[in-house]
Protein backbone atom coordinates (compact mmCIF):
# COMPACT_ATOMS: atom_id res chain seq x y z
CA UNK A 1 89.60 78.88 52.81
CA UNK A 2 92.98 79.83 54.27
CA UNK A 3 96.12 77.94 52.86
CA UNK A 4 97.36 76.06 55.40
CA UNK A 5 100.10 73.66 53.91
CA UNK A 6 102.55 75.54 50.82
CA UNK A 7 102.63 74.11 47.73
CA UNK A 8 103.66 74.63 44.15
CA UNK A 9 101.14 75.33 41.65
CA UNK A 10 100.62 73.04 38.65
CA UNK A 11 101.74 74.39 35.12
CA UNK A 12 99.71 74.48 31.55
CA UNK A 13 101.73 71.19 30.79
CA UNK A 14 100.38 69.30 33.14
CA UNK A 15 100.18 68.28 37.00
CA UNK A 16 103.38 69.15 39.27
CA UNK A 17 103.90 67.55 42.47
CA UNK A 18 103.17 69.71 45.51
CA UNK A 19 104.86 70.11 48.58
CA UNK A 20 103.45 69.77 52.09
CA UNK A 21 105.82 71.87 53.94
CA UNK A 22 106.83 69.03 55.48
CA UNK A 23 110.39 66.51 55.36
CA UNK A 24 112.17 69.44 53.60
CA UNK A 25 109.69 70.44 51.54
CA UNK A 26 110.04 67.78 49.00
CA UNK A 27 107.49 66.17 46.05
CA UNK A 28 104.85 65.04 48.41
CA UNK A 29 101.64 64.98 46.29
CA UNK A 30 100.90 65.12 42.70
CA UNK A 31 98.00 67.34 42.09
CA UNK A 32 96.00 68.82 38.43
CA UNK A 33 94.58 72.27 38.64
CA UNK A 34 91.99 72.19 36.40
CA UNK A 35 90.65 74.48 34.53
CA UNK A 36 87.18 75.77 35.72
CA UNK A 37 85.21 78.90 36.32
CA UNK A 38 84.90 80.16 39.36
CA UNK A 39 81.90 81.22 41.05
CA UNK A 40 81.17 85.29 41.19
CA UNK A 41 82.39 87.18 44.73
CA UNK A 42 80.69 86.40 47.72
CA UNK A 43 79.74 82.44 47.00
CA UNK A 44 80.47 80.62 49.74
CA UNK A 45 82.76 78.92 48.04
CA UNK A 46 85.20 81.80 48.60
CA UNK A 47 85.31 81.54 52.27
CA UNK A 48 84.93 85.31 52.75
CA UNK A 49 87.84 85.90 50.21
CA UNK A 50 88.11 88.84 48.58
CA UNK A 51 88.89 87.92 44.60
CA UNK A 52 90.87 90.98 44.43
CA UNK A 53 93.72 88.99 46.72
CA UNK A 54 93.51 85.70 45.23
CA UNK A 55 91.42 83.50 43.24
CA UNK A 56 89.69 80.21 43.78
CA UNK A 57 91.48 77.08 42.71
CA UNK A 58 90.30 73.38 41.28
CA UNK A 59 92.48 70.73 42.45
CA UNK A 60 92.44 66.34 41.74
CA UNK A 61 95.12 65.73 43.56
CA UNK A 62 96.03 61.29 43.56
CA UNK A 63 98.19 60.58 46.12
CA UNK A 64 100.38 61.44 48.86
CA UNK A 65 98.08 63.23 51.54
CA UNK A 66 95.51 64.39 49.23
CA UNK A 67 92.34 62.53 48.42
CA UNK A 68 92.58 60.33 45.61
CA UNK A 69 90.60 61.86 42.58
CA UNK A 70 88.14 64.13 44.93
CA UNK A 71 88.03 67.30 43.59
CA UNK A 72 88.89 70.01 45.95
CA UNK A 73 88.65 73.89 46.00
CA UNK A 74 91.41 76.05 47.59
CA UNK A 75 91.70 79.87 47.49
CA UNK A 76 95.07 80.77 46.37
CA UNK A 77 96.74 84.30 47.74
CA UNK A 78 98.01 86.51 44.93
CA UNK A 79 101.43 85.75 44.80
CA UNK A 80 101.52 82.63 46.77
CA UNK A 81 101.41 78.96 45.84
CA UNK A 82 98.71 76.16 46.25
CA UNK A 83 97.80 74.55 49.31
CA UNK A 84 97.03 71.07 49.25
CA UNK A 85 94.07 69.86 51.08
CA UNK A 86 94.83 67.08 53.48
CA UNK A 87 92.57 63.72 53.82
CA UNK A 88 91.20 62.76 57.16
CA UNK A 89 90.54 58.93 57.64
CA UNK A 90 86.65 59.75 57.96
CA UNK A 91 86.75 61.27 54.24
CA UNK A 92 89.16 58.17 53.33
CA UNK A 93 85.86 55.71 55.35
CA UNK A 94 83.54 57.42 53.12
CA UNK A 95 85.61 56.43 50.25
CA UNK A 96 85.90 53.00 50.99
CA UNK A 97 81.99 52.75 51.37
CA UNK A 98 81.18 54.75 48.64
CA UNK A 99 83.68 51.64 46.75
CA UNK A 100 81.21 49.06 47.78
CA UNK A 101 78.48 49.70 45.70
CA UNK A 102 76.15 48.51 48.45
CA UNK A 103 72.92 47.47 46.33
CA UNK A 104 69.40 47.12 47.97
CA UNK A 105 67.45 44.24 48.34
CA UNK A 106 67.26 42.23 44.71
CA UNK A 107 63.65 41.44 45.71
CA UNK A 108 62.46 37.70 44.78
CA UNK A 109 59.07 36.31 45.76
CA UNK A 110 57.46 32.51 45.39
CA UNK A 111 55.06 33.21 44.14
CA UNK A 112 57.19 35.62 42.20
CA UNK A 113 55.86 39.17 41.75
CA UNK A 114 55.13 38.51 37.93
CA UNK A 115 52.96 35.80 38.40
CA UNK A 116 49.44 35.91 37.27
CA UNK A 117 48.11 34.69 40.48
CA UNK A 118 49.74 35.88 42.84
CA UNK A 119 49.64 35.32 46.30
CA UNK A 120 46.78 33.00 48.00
CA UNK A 121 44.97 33.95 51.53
CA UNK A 122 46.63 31.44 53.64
CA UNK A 123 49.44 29.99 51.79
CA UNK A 124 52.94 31.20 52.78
CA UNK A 125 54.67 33.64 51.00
CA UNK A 126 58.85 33.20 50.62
CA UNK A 127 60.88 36.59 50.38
CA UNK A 128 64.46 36.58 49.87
CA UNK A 129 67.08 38.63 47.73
CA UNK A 130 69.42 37.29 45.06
CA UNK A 131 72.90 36.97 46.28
CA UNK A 132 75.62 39.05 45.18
CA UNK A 133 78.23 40.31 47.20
CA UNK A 134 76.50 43.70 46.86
CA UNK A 135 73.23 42.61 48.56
CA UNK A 136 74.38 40.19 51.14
CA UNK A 137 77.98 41.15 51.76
CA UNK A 138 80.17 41.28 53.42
CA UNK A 139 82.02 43.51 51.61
CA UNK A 140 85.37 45.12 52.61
CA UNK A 141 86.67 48.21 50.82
CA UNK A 142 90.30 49.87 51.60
CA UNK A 143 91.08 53.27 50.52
CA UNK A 144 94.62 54.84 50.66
CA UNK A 145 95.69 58.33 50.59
CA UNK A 146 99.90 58.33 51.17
CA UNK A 147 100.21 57.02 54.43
CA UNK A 148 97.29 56.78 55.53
CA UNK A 149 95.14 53.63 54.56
CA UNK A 150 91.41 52.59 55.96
CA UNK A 151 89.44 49.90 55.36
CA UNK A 152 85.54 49.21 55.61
CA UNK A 153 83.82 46.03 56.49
CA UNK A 154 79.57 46.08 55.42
CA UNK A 155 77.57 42.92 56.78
CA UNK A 156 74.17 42.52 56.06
CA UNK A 157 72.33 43.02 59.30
CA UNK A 158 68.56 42.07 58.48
CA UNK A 159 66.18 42.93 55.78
CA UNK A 160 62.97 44.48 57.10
CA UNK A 161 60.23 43.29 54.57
CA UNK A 162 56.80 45.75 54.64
CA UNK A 163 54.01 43.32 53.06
CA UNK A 164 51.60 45.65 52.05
CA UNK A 165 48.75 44.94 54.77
CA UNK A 166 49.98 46.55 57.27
CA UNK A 167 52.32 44.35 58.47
CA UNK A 168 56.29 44.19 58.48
CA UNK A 169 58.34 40.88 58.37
CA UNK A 170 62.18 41.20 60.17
CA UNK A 171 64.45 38.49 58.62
CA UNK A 172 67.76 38.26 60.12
CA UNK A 173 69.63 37.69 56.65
CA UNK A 174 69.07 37.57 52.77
CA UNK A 175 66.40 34.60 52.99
CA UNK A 176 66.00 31.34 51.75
CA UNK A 177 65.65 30.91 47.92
CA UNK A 178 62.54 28.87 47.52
CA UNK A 179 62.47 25.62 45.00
CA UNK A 180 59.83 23.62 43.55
CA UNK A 181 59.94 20.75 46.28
CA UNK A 182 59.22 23.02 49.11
CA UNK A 183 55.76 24.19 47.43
CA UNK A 184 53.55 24.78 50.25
CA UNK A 185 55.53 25.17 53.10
CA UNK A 186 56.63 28.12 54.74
CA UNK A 187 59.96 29.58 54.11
CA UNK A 188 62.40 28.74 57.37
CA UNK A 189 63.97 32.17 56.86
CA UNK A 190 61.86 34.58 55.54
CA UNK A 191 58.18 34.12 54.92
CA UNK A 192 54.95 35.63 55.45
CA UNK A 193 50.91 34.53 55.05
CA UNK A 194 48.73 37.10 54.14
CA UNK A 195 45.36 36.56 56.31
CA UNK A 196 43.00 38.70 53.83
CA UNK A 197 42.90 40.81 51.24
CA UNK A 198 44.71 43.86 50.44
CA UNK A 199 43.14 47.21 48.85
CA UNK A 200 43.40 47.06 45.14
CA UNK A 201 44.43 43.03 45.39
CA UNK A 202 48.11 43.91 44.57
CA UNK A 203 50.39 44.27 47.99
CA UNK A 204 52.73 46.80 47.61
CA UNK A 205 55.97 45.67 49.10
CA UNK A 206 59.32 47.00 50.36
CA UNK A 207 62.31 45.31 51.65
CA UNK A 208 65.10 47.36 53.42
CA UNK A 209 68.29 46.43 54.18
CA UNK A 210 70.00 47.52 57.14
CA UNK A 211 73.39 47.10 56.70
CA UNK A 212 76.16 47.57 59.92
CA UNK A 213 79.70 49.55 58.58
CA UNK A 214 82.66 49.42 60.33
CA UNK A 215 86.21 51.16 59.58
CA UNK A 216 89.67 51.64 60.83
CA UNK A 217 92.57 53.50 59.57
CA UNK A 218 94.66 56.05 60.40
CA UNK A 219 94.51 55.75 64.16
CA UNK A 220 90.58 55.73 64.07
CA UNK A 221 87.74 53.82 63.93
CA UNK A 222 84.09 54.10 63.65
CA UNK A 223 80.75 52.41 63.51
CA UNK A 224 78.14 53.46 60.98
CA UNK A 225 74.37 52.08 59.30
CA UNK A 226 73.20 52.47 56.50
CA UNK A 227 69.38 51.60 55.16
CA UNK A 228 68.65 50.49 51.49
CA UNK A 229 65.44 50.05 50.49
CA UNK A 230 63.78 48.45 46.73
CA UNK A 231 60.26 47.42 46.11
CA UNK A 232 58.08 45.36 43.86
CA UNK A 233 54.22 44.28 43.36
CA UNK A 234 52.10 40.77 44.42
CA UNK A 235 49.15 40.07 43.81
CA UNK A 236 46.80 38.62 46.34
CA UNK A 237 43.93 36.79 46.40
CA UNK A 238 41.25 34.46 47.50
CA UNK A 239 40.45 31.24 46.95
CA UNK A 240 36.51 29.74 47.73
CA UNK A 241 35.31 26.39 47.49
CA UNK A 242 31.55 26.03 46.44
CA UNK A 243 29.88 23.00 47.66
CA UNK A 244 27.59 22.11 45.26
CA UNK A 245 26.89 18.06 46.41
CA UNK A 246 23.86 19.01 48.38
CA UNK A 247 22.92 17.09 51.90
CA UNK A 248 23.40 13.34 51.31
């Protein structure tokens, strides 16, 4: 990796500010080159460098132009200072998102998953997800790098719900929590009836998330998804009535 922008390296007592070559070549970015072992000659990590002209380089650099707290590698020319590797807003996006902790599904059933029972051939099901602003949004992140600032909005698209008989439910948000005085009728959300049994009497089931990401920043913007998927266990099973009156 070339250097593209001059800098000044940091000293054993700590991290110097760097120069971007730029407004006079003054304190632009405040960067730690840490101490590390660098990887033997012809890693791609060396670009094509020869060691014998230079040697690899670990910078953090916080602030200014540089990535806050990404690690970076740079090759250094003998003789020559650091470069400092420049943020694009897409890196800065990433950031941001990366911030959000975005959480799949926090799968609840009724009947819940740890129930004895289980589900009931014919009975609705209710599926939702507990709500937290990491599993139902939206969540906006902003990440800042010097001048440059972006900022991320998540929003919880749908939540695709795989029953475990072959058949997948497509709610168009987080669900409707299900209480006592709505006991056998079907959610108005997200619900499902399972019509027979399933092998082994225990549905396996999977919820995804499909989250929608946008970002601006730095004189871009972008659209992005993302898909998060959790899982859990029901039990289903069949009731029968035996008529044992006899003709009357």
């Amino acid at each position: 990796m070339a250097a593209a922008n001059p800098g000044r390296p940091t000293g054993p007592a700590g991290p110097a500010p760097a120069s971007d070559g730029q407004n006079g070549g003054g304190p632009q970015y405040p960067c730690v080159d840490h101490p590390w072992t660098p990887p033997p000659a012809g890693d791609p990590l060396w670009g094509g460098q020869n060691p014998s002209q230079g040697s690899l380089k670990l910078l953090i650099c916080r602030g200014g132009g540089a990535l806050q707290g990404w690690p970076r590698v740079v090759f250094a020319p003998n003789g020559q200072p650091i470069a400092v590797p420049q943020v694009s807003p897409a890196e800065l996006a990433e950031q941001a998102i990366a911030e959000m902790d975005l959480s799949a599904p926090d799968i609840r059933l009724a009947p819940p998953a740890d129930s004895p029972r289980g589900a009931t051939i014919g009975f609705p099901v209710w599926m939702w997800t507990a709500r937290r602003e990491a599993t139902t949004g939206p969540v906006t992140r902003t990440a800042t790098a010097g001048p440059i600032s972006v900022t991320a909005t998540a929003t919880l698209a749908r939540i695709d719900w795989s029953m475990g008989d072959g058949t997948t439910t497509r709610c168009p948000g987080p669900g409707t929590p299900f209480t006592e005085d709505q006991a056998g009728k079907p959610s108005p959300t997200c619900g499902h009836t399972y019509e027979r049994l399933v092998p082994g009497g225990v549905a396996e089931i999977s919820a995804t998330s499909r989250w929608e990401i946008t970002w601006s920043g730095g004189g871009q913007s972008a659209f992005r998804t993302m898909s998060l998927t959790s899982s859990a266990q029901l039990p289903v099973r069949e009731v029968r009535t035996l008529n044992t009156g006899g003709p009357r």
